[in-house]
Protein backbone atom coordinates (compact mmCIF):
# COMPACT_ATOMS: atom_id res chain seq x y z
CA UNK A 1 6.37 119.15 -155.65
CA UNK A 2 7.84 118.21 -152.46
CA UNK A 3 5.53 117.39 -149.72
CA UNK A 4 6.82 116.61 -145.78
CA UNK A 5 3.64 115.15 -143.75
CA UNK A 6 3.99 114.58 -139.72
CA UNK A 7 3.86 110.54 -139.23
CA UNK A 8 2.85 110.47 -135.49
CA UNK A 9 3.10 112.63 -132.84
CA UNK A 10 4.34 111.66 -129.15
CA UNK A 11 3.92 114.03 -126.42
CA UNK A 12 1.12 116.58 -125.03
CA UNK A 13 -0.64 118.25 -127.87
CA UNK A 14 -0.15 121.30 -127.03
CA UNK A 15 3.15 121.08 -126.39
CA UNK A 16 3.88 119.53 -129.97
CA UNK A 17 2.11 122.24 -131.35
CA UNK A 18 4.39 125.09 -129.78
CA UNK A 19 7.42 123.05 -131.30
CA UNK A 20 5.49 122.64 -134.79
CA UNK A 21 4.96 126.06 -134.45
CA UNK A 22 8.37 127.52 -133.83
CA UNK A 23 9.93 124.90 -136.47
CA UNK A 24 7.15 126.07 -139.42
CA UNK A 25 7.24 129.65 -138.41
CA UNK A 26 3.36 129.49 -137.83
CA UNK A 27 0.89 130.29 -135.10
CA UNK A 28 0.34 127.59 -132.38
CA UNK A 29 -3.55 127.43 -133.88
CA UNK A 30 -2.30 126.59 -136.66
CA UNK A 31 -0.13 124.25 -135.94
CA UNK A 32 -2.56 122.40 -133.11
CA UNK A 33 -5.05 121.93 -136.27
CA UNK A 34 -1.90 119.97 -138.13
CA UNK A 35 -1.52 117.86 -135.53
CA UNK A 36 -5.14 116.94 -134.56
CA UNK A 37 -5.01 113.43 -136.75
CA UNK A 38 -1.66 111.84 -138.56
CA UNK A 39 -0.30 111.49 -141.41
CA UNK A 40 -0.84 115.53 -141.83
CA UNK A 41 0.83 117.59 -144.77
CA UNK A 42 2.55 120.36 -142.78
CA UNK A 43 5.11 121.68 -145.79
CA UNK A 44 4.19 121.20 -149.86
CA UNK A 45 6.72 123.17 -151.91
CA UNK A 46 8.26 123.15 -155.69
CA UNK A 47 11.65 124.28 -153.94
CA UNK A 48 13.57 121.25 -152.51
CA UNK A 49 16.55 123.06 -150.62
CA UNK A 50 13.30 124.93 -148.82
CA UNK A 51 11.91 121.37 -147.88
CA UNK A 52 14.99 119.91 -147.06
CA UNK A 53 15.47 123.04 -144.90
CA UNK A 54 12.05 122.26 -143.47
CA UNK A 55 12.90 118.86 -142.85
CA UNK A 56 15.18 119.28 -140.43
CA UNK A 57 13.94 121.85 -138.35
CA UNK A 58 11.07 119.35 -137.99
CA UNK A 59 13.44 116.34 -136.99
CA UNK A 60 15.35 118.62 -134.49
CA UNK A 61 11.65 119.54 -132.91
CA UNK A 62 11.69 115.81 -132.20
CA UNK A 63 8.86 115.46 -135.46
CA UNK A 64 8.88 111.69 -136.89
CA UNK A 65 8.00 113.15 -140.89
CA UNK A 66 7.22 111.40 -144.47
CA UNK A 67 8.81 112.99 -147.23
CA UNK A 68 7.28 112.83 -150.53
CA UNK A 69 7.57 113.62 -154.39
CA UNK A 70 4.43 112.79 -156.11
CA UNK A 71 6.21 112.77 -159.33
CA UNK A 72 8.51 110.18 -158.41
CA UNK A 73 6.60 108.39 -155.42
CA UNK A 74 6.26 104.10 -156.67
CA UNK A 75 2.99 104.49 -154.41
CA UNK A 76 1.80 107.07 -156.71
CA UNK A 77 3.15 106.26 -160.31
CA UNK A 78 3.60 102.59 -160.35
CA UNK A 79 -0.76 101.29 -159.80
CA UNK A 80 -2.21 98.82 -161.51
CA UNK A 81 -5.79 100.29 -162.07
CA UNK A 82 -7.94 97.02 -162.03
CA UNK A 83 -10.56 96.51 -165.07
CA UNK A 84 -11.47 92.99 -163.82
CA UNK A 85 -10.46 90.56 -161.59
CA UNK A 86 -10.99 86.74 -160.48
CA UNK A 87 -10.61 85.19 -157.15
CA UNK A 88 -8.31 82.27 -156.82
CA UNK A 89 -7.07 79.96 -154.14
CA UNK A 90 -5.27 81.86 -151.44
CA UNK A 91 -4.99 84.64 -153.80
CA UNK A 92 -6.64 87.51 -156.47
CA UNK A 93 -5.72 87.96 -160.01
CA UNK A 94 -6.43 91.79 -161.32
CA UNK A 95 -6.62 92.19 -165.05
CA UNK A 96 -5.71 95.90 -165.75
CA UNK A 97 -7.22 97.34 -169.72
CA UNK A 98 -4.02 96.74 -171.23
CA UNK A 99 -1.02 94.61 -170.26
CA UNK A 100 -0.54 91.26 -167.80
CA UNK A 101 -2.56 90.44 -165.48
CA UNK A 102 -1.26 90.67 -161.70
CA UNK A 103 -1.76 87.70 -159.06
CA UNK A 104 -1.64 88.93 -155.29
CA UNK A 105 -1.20 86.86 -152.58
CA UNK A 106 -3.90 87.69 -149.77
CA UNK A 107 -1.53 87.01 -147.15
CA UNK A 108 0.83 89.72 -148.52
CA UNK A 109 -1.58 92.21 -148.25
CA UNK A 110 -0.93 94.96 -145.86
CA UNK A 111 -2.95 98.03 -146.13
CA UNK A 112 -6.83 98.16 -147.37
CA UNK A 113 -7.75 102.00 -148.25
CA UNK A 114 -11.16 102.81 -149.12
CA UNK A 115 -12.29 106.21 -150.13
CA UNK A 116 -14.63 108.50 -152.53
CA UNK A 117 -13.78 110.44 -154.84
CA UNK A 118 -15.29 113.31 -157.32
CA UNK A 119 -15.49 111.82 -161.07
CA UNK A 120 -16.88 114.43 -163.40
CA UNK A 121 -17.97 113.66 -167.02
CA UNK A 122 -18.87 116.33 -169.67
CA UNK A 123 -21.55 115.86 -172.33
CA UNK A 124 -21.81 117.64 -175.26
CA UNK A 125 -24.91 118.93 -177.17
CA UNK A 126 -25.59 120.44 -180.52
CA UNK A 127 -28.32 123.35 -180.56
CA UNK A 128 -29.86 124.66 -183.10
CA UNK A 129 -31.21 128.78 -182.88
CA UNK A 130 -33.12 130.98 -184.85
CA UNK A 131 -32.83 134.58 -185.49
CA UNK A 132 -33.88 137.21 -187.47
CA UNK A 133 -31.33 138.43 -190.22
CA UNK A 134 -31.52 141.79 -192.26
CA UNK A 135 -29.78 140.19 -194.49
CA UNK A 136 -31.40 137.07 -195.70
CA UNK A 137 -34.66 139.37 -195.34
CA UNK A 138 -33.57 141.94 -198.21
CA UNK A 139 -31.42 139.01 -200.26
CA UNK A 140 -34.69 136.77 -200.56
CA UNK A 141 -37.09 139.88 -200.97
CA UNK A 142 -38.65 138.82 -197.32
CA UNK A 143 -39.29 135.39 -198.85
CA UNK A 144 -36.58 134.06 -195.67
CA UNK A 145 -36.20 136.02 -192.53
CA UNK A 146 -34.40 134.40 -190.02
CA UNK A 147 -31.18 132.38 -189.88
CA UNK A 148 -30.34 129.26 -188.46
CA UNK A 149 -27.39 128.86 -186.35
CA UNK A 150 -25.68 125.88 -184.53
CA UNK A 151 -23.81 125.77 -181.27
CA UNK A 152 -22.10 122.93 -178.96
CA UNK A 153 -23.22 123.35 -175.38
CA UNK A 154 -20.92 121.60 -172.92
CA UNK A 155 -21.86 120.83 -169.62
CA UNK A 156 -20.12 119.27 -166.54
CA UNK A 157 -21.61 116.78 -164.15
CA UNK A 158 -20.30 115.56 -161.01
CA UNK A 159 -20.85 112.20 -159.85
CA UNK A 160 -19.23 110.62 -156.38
CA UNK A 161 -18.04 107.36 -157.34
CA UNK A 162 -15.76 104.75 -154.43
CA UNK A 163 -12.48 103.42 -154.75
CA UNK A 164 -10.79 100.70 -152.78
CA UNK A 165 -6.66 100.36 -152.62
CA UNK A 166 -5.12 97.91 -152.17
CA UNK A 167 -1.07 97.28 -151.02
CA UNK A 168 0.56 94.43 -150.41
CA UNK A 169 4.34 93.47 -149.61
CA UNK A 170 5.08 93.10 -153.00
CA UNK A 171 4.12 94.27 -156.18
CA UNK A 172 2.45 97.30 -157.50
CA UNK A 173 -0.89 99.04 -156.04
CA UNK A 174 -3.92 97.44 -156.97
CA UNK A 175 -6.40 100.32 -157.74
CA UNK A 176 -10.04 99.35 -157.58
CA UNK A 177 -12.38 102.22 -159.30
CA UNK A 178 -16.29 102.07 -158.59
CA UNK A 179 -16.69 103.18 -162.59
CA UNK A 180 -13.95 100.68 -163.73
CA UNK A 181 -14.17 97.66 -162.81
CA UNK A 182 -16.22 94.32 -164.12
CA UNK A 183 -17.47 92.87 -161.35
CA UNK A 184 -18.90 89.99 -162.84
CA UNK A 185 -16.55 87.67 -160.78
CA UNK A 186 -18.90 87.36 -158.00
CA UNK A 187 -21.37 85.53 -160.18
CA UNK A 188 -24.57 84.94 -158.68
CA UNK A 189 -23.74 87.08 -155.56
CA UNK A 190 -23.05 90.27 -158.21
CA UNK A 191 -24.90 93.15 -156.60
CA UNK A 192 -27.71 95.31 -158.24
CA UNK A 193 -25.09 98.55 -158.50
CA UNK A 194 -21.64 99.13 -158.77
CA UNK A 195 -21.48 101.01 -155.49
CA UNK A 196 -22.90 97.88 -153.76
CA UNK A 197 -20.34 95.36 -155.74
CA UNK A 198 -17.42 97.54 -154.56
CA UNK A 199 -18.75 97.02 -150.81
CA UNK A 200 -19.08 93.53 -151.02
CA UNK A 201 -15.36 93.59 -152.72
CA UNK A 202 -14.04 95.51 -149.85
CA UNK A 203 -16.12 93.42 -147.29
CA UNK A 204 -13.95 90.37 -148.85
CA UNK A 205 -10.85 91.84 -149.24
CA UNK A 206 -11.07 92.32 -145.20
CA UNK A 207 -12.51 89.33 -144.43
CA UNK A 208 -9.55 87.16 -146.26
CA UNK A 209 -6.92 89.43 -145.32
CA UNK A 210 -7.14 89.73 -141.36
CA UNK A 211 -3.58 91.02 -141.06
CA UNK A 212 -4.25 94.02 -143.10
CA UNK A 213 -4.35 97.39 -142.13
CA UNK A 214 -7.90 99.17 -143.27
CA UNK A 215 -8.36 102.36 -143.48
CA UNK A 216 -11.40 104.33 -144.67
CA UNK A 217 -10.93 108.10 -143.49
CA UNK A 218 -10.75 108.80 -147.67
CA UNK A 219 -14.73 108.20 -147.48
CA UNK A 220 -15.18 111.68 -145.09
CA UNK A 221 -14.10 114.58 -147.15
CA UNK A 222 -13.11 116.34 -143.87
CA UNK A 223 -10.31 114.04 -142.70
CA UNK A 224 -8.91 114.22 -146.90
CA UNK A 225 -9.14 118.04 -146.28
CA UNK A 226 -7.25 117.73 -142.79
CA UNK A 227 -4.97 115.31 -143.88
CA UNK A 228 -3.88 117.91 -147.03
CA UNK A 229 -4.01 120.99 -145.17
CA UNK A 230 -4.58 124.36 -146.58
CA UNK A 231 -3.42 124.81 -150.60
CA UNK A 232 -3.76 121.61 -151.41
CA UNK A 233 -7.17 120.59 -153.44
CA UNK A 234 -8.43 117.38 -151.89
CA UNK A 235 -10.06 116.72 -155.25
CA UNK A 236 -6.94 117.01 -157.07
CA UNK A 237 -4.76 115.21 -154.90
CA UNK A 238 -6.63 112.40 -153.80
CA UNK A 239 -3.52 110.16 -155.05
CA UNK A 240 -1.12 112.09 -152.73
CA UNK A 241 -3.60 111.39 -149.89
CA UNK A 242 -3.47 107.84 -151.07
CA UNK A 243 -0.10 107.35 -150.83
CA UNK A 244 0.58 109.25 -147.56
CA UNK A 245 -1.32 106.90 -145.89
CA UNK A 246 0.60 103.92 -147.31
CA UNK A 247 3.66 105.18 -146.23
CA UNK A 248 2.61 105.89 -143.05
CA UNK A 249 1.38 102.14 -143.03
CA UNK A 250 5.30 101.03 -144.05
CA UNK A 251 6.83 103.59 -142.22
C-alpha cells in the first residue's frame, strides 16, 4: 500500500481546502475535514504510478506531503517490542522476548507517542449437549435414549490495553505494550496495575527526556480516525498511525 499524508498546512483553511480539493478531485467538505489536524492520510492506494501521480498534483497545490509504504517503512518494520527493561545512568536498556537487549540514550530521544489500542483475545470452551436419538432408542431397546455430543464454543473479547513509543535519533523503535511488558524495574514504586505502571513509565520517560516531542492524540479514537481518513480501519492500522506521526516529527 502506498499512503501520501498532508504534513502541515500554511495558508487560510479554506483556501487550502479548495486547492486539496481540485488536486484530489474531491468536494471542498471533504477536503476541509482532511485538513482540520496534520499529519492527515489524504491518498492510500495499492497502485504506485496512481500515488506518484497524486503526489505531485499535491506538491504543485503548494501541499508539504509524507509518503509512505507500510511494508517497507523502518518506522513500521524495524521495532523492538519491549518485554522488560532497566533504567540506567543517563540511559534505558529494553530487553525484547528474544534477541539483544537495546540501550537508549535519553538524550537521543526525540518523539514520545502514547496511545490505546484494541487487543482482543479468544477463549475456547468445550460443551457438552444432550439429545434425544431414534437411534440409540431402538439399538438399546429404550434402555439409552439420548446422545451426547461435544462442541468448541469460541468467543472473542475485547480489552483496551495502552502503548507508549518511543523514537530516538538512533536505533530502532522502542515499543512499550500495556500487556507486554515486566514492569518490575520500578521496584518498590511498581504500581497496583499494568495500566498504572505504563503511566508512571510514560510520566518518566517525559520527565528525563525534556527535549522530546510527546504526543498522545493515539489515546482519543477520534483524532486516530481523522488522522486515517475514510477506508482505513483505525484498529488495523494503528502502526501506520504510529509511524505517520514519527515522520512528521523528522520531517
Amino acid at each position: 500500500m502506498h499512503v501520501i499524508a498532508v504534513h502541515r498546512v500554511e495558508g487560510e483553511l479554506g483556501e487550502r481546502a479548495q486547492a486539496l480539493a481540485q488536486a484530489l478531485g474531491v468536494t471542498a467538505y471533504e477536503a476541509r475535514q482532511r485538513l482540520v489536524a496534520t499529519p492527515s492520510i489524504v491518498v492510500h492506494t495499492s497502485d504506485a504510478e496512481v500515488a506518484a501521480a497524486r503526489e505531485q498534483a499535491l506538491a504543485q497545490a503548494g501541499f508539504r506531503v509524507l509518503r509512505l509504504e507500510p511494508e517497507t517503512s523502518p518506522f513500521v518494520r524495524l521495532q523492538t517490542v519491549v518485554s522488560s527493561f532497566e533504567w540506567r545512568e543517563g540511559a534505558i536498556v529494553a530487553r525484547p522476548r528474544q534477541g539483544d537487549p537495546t540501550t537508549l540514550p535519553i538524550d537521543a530521544i526525540r518523539l514520545i507517542l502514547r496511545g490505546n489500542e484494541i487487543r482482543s483475545r479468544v477463549h475456547e470452551k468445550e460443551v457438552k449437549t444432550k439429545s434425544f436419538s431414534v437411534g440409540m432408542a431402538v439399538a438399546t431397546g429404550g434402555m439409552v435414549m439420548r446422545k451426547t455430543s461435544k462442541k468448541t464454543v469460541r468467543s472473542r473479547e475485547d480489552e483496551l490495553a495502552g502503548f507508549v513509543h518511543v523514537y530516538a535519533t538512533k536505533g530502532r523503535p522502542l515499543i512499550f505494550s500495556e500487556p507486554l511488558v515486566d514492569f518490575t524495574a520500578f521496584g518498590e514504586r511498581m504500581q497496583p496495575s499494568r495500566a498504572l505502571n505504563l503511566q508512571l513509565l510514560f510520566t518518566e520517560l517525559v520527565r528525563a527526556a525534556p527535549q522530546a516531542r510527546v504526543d498522545e492524540r493515539l489515546t482519543r479514537r477520534s483524532s486516530l480516525a481523522q488522522m486515517l481518513g475514510p477506508g482505513l480501519d483505525p484498529d488495523a492500522q494503528l502502526p501506520l498511525a504510529s509511524a505517520l506521526l514519527a515522520m512528521s516529527a523528522w520531517s
